[in-house]
PDB file of N, CA and C in Angstrom:
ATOM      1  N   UNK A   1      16.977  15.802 -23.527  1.00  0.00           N
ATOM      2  CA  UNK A   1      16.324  15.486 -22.278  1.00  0.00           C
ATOM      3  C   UNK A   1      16.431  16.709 -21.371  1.00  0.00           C
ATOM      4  N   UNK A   2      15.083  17.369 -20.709  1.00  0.00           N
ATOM      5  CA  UNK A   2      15.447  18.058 -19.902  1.00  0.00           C
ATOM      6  C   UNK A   2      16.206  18.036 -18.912  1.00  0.00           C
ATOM      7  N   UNK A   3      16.809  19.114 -18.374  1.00  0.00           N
ATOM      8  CA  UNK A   3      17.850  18.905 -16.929  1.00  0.00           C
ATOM      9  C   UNK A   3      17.037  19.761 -15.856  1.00  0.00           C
ATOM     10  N   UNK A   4      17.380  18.975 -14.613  1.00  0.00           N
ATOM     11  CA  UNK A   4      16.996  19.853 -13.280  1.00  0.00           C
ATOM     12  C   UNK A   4      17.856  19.757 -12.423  1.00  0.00           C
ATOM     13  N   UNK A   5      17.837  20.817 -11.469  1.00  0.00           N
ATOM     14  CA  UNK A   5      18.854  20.967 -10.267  1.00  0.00           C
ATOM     15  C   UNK A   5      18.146  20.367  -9.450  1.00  0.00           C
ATOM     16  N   UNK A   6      18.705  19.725  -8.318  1.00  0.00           N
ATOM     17  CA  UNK A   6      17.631  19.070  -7.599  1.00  0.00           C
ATOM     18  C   UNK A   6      18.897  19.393  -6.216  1.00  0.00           C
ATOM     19  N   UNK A   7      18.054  19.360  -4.717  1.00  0.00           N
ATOM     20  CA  UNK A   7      19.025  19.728  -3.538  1.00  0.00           C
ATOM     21  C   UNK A   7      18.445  17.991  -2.883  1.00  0.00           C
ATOM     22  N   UNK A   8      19.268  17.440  -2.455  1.00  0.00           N
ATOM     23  CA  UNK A   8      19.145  15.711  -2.055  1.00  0.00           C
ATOM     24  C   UNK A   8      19.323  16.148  -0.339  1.00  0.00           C
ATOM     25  N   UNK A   9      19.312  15.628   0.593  1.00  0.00           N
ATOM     26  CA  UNK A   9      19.434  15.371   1.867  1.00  0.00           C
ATOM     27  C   UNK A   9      20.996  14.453   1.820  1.00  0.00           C
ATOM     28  N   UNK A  10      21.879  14.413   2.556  1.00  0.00           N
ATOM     29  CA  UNK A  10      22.975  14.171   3.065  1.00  0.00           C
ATOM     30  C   UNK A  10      22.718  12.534   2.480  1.00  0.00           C
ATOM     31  N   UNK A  11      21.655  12.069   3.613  1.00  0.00           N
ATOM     32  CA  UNK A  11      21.707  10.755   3.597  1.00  0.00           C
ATOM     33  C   UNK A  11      20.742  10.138   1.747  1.00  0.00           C
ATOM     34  N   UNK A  12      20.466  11.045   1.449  1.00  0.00           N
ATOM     35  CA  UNK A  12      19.728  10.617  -0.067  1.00  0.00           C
ATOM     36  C   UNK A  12      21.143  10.574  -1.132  1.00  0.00           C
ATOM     37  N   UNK A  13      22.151  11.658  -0.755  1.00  0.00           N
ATOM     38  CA  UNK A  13      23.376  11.513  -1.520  1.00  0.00           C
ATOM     39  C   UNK A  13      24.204  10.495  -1.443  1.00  0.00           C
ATOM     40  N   UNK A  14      24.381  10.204   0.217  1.00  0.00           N
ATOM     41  CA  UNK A  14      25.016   8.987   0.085  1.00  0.00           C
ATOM     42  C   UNK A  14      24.335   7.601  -0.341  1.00  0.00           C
ATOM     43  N   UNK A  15      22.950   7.642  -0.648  1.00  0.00           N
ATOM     44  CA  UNK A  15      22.528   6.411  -1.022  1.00  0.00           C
ATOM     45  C   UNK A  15      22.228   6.664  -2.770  1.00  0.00           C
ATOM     46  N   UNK A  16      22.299   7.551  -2.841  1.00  0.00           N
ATOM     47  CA  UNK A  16      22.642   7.656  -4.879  1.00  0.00           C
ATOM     48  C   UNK A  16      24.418   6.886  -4.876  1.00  0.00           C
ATOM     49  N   UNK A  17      25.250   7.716  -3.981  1.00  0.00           N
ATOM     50  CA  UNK A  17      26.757   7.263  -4.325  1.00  0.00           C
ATOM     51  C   UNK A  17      26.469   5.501  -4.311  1.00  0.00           C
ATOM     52  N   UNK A  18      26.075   5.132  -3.119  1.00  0.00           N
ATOM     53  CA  UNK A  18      26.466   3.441  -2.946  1.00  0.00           C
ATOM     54  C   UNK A  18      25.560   3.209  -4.042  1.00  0.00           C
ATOM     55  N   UNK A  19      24.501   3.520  -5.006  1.00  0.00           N
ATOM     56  CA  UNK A  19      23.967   2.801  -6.009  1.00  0.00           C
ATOM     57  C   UNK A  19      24.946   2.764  -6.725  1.00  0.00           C
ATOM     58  N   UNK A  20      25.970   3.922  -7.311  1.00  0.00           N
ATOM     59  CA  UNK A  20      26.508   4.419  -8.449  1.00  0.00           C
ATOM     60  C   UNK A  20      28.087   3.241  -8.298  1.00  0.00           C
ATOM     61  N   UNK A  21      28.341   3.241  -6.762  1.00  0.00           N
ATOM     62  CA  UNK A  21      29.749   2.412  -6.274  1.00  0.00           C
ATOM     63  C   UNK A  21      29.483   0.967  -6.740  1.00  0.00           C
ATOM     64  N   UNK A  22      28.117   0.547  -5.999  1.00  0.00           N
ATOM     65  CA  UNK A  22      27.541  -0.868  -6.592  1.00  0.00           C
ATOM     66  C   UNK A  22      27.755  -1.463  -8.464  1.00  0.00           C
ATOM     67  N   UNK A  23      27.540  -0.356  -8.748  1.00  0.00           N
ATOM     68  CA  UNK A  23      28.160  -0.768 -10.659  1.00  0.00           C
ATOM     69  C   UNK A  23      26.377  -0.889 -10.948  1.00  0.00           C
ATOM     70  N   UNK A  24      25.376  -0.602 -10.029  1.00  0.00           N
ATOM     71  CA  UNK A  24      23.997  -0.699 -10.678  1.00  0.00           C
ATOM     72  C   UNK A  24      23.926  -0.114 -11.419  1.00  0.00           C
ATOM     73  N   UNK A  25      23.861   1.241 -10.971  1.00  0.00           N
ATOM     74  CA  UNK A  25      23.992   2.652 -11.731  1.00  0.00           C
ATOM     75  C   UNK A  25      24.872   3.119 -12.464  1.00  0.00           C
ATOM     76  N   UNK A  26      25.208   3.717 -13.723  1.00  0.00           N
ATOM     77  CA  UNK A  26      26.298   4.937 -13.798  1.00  0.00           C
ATOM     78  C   UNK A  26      26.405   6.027 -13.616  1.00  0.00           C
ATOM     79  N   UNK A  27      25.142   6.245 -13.151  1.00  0.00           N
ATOM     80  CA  UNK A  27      25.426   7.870 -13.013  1.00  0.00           C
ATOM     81  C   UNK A  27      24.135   7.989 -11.580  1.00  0.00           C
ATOM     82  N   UNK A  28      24.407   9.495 -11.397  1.00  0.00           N
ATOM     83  CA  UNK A  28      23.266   9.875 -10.600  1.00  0.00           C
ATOM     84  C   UNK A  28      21.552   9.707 -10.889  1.00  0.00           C
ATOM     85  N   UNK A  29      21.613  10.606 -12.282  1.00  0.00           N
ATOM     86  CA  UNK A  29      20.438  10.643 -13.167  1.00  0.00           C
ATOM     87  C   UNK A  29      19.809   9.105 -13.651  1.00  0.00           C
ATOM     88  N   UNK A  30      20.886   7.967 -13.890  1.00  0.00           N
ATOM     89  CA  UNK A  30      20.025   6.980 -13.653  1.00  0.00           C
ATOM     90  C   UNK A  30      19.183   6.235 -12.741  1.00  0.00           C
ATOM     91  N   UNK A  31      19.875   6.493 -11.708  1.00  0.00           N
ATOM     92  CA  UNK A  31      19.652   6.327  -9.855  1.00  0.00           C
ATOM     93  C   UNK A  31      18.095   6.561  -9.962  1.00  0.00           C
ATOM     94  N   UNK A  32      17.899   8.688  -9.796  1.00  0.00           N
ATOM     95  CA  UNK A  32      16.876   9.112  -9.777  1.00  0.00           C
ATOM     96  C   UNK A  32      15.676   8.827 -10.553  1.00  0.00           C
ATOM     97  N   UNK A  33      15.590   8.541 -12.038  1.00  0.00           N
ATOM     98  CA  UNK A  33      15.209   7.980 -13.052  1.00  0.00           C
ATOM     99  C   UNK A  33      14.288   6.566 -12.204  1.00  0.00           C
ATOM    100  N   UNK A  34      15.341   5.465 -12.009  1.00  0.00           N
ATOM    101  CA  UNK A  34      14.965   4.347 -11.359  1.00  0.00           C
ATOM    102  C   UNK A  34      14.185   4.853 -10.578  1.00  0.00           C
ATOM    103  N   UNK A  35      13.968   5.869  -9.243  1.00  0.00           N
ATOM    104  CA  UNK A  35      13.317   6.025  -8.369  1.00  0.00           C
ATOM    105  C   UNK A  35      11.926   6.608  -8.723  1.00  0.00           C
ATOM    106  N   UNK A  36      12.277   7.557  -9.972  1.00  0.00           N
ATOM    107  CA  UNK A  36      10.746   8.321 -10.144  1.00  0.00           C
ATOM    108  C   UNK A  36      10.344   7.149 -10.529  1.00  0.00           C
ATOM    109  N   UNK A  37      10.680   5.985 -11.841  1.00  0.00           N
ATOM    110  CA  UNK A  37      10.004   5.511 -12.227  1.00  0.00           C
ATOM    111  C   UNK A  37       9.109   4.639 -11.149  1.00  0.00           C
ATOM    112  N   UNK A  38       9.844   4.152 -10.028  1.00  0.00           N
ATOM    113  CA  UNK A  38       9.555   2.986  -9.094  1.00  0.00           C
ATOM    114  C   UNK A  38       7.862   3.970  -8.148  1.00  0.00           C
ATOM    115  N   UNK A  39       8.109   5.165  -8.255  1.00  0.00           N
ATOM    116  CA  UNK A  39       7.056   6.566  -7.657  1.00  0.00           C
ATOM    117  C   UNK A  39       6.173   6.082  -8.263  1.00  0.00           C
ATOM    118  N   UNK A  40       6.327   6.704  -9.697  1.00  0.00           N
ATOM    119  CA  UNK A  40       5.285   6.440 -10.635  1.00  0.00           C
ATOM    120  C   UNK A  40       4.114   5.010 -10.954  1.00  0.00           C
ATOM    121  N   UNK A  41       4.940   3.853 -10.831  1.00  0.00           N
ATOM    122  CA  UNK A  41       4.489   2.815 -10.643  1.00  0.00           C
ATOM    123  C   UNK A  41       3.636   2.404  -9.160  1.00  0.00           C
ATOM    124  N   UNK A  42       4.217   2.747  -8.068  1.00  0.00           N
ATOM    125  CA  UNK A  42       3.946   2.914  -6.739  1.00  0.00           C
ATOM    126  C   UNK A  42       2.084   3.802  -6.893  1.00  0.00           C
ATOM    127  N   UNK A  43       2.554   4.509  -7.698  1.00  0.00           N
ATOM    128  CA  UNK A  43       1.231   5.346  -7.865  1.00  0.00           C
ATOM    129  C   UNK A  43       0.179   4.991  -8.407  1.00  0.00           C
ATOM    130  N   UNK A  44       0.314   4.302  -9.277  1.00  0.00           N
ATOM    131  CA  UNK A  44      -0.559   3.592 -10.288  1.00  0.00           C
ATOM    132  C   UNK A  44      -1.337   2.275  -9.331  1.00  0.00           C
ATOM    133  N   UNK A  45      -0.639   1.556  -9.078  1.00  0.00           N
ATOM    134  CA  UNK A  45      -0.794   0.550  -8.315  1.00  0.00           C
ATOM    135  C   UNK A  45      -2.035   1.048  -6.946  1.00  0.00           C
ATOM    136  N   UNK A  46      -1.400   2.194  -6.419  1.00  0.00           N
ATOM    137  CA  UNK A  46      -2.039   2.948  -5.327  1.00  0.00           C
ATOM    138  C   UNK A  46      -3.457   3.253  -5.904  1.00  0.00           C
ATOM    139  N   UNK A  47      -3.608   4.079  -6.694  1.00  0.00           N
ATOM    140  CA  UNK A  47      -4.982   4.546  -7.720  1.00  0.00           C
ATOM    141  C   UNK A  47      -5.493   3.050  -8.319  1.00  0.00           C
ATOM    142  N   UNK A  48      -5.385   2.146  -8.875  1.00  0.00           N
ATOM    143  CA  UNK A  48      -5.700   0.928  -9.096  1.00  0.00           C
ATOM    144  C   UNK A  48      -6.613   0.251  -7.930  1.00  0.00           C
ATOM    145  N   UNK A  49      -5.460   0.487  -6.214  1.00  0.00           N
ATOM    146  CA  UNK A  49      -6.310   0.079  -5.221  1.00  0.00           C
ATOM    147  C   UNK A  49      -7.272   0.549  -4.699  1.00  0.00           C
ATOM    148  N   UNK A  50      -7.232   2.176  -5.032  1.00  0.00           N
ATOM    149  CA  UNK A  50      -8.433   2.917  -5.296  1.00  0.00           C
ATOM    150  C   UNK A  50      -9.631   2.488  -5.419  1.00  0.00           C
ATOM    151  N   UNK A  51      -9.718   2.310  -6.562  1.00  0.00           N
ATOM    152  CA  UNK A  51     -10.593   2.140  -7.547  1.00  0.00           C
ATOM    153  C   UNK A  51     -11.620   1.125  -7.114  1.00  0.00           C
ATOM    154  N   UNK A  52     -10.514  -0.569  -7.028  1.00  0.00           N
ATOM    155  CA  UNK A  52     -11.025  -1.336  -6.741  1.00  0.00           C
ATOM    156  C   UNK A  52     -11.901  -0.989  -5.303  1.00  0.00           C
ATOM    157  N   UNK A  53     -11.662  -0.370  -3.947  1.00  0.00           N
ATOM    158  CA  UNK A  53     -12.066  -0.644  -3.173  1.00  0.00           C
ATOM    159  C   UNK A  53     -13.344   0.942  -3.248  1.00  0.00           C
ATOM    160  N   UNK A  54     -13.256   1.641  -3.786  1.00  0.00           N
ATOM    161  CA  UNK A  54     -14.962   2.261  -4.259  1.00  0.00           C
ATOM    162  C   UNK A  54     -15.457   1.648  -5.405  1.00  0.00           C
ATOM    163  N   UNK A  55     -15.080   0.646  -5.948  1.00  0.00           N
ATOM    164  CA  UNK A  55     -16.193  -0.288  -6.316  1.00  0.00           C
ATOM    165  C   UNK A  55     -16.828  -0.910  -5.756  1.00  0.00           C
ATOM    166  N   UNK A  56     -16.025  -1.708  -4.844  1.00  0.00           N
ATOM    167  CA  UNK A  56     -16.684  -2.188  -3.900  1.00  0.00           C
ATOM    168  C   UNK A  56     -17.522  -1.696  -3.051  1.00  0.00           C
ATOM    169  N   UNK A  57     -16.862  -0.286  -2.428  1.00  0.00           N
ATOM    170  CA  UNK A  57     -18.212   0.217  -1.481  1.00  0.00           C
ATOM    171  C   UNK A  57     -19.616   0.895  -2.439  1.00  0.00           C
ATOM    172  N   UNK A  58     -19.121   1.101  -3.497  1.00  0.00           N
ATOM    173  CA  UNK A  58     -20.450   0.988  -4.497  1.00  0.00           C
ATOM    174  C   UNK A  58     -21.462  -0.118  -4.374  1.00  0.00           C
ATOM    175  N   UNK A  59     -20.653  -0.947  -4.935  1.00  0.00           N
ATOM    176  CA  UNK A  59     -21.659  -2.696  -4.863  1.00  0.00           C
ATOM    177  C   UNK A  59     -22.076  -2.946  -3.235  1.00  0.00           C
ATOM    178  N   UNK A  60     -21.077  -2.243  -2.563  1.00  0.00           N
ATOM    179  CA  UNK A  60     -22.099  -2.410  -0.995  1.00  0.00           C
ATOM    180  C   UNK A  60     -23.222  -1.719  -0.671  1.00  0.00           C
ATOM    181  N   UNK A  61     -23.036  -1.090  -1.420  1.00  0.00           N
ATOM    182  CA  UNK A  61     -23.951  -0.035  -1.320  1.00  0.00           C
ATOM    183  C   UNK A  61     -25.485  -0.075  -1.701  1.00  0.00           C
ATOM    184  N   UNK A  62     -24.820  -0.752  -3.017  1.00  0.00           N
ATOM    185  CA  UNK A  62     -26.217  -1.022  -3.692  1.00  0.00           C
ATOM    186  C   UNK A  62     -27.093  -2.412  -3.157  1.00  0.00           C
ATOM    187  N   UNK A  63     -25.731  -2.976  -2.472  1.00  0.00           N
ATOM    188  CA  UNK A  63     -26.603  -4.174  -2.468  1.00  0.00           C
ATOM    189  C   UNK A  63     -27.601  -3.671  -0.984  1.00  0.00           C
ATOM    190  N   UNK A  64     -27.677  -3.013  -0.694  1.00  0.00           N
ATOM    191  CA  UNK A  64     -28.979  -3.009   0.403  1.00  0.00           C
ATOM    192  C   UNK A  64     -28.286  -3.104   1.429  1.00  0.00           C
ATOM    193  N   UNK A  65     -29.285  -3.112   3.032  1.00  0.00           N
ATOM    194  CA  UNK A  65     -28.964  -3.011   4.012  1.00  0.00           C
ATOM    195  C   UNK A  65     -29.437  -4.542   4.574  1.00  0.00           C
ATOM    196  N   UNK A  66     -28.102  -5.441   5.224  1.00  0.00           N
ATOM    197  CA  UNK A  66     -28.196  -6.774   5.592  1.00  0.00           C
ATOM    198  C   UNK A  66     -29.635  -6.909   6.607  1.00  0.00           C
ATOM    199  N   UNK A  67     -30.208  -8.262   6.153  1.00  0.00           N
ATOM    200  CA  UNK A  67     -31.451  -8.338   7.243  1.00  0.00           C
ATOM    201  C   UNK A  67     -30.567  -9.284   8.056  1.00  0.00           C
ATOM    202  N   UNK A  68     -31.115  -8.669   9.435  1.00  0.00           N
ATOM    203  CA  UNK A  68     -30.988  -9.130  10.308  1.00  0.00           C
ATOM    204  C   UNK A  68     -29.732  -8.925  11.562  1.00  0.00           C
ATOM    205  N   UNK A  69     -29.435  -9.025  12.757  1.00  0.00           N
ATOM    206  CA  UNK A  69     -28.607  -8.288  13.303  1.00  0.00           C
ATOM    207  C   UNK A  69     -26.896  -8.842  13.032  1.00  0.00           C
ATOM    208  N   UNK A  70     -26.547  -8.263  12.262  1.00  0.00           N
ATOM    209  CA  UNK A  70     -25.029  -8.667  11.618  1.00  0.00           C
ATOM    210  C   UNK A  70     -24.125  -8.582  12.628  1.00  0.00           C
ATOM    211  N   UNK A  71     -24.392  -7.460  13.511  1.00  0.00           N
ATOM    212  CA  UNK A  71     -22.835  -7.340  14.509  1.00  0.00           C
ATOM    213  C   UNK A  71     -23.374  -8.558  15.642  1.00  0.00           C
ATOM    214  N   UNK A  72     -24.310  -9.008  16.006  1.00  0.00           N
ATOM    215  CA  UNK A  72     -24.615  -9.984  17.217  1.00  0.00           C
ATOM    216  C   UNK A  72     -24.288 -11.041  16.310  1.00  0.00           C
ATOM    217  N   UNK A  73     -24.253 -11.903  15.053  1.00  0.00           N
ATOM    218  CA  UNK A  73     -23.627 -12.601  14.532  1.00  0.00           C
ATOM    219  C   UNK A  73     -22.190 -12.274  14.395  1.00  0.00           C
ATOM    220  N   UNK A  74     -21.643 -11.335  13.746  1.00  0.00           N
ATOM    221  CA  UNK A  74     -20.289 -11.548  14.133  1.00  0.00           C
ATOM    222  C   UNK A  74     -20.075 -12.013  15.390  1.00  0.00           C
ATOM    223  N   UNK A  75     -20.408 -11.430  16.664  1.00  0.00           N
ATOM    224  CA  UNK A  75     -19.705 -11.726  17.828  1.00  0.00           C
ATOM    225  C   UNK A  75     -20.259 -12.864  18.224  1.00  0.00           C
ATOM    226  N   UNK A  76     -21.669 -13.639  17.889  1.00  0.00           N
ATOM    227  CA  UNK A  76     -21.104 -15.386  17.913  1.00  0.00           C
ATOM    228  C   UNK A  76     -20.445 -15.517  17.426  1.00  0.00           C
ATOM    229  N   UNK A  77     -20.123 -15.250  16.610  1.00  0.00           N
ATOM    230  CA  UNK A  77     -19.331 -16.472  15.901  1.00  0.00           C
ATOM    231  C   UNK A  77     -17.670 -16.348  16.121  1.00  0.00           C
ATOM    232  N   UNK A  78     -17.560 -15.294  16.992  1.00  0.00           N
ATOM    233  CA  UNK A  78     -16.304 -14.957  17.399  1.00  0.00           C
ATOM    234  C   UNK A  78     -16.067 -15.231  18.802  1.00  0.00           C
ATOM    235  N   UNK A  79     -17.566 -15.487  19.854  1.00  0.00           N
ATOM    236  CA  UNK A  79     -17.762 -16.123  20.744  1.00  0.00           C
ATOM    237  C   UNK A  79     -16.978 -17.722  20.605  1.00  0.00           C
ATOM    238  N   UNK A  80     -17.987 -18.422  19.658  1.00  0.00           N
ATOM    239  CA  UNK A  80     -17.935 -19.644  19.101  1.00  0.00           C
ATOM    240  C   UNK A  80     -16.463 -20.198  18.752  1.00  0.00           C
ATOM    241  N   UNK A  81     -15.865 -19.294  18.086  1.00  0.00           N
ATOM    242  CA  UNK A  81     -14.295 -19.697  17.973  1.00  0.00           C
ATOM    243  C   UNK A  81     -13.468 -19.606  19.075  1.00  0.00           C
ATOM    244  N   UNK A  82     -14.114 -18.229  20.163  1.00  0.00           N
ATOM    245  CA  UNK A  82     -13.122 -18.651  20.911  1.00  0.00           C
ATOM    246  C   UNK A  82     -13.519 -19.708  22.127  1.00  0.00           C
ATOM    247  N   UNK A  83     -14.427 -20.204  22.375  1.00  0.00           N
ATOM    248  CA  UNK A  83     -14.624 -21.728  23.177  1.00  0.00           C
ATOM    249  C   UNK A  83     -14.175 -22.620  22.725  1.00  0.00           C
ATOM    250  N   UNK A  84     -14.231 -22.825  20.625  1.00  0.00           N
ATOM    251  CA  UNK A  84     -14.183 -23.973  20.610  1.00  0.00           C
ATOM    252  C   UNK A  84     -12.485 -24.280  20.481  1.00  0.00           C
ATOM    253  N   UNK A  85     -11.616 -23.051  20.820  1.00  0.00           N
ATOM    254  CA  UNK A  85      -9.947 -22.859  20.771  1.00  0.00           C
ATOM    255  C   UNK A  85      -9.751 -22.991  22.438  1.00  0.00           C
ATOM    256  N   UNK A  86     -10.590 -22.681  23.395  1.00  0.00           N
ATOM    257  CA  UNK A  86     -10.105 -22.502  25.059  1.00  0.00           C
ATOM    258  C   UNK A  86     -10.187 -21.511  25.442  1.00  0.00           C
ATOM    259  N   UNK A  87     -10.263 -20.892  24.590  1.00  0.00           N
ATOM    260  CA  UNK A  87     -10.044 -19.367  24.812  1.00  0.00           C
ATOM    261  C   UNK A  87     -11.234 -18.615  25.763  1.00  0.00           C
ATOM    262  N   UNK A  88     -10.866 -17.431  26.853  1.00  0.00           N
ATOM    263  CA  UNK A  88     -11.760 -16.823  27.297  1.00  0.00           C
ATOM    264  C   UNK A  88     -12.727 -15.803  26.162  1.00  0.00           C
ATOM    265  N   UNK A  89     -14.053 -15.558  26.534  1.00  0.00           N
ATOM    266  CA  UNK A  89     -14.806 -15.332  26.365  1.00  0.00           C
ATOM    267  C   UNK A  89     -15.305 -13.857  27.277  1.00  0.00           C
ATOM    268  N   UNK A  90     -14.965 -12.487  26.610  1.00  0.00           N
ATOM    269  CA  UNK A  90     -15.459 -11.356  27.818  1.00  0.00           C
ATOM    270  C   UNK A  90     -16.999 -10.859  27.285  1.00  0.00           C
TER     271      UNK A  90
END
């Protein structure tokens, strides 16, 4: 397995030690290990949400331009909720 030197921040050392004190860990290198892997996954997940949401603005895309005035409907209907809650109306 390759090895690397790595320089941690004060407070990144003491939170490898309390993993290693906890009995999670045995060592440092498993600590870090856990963390890239948790990166790596973090990443995937991230690019996944990607994906999904330029698909979507694809399919918005394609689907055409809405008839009719969309933002004066939103704001009935955001009018509308707030009368029929009590709520003021600006």
């Amino acid at each position: 397995m390759p090895t690397r030197n790595i320089n941690l921040t004060p407070e990144m050392d003491g939170f490898v030690d309390a993993k290693i004190r906890s009995g999670q860990y045995a060592n440092a290198s498993e600590v870090l290990r856990a963390g890239l892997r948790a990166l790596e996954e973090d990443e995937r997940e991230d690019q996944a949400k990607l994906e999904a949401i330029r698909a979507a603005v694809q399919a918005g895309e394609a689907s055409g331009v809405a008839e009719g005035d969309v933002l004066s409907e939103i704001r009935e209907r955001i009018r509308r909720r707030a009368l029929a809650t009590g709520r003021s109306v600006a």
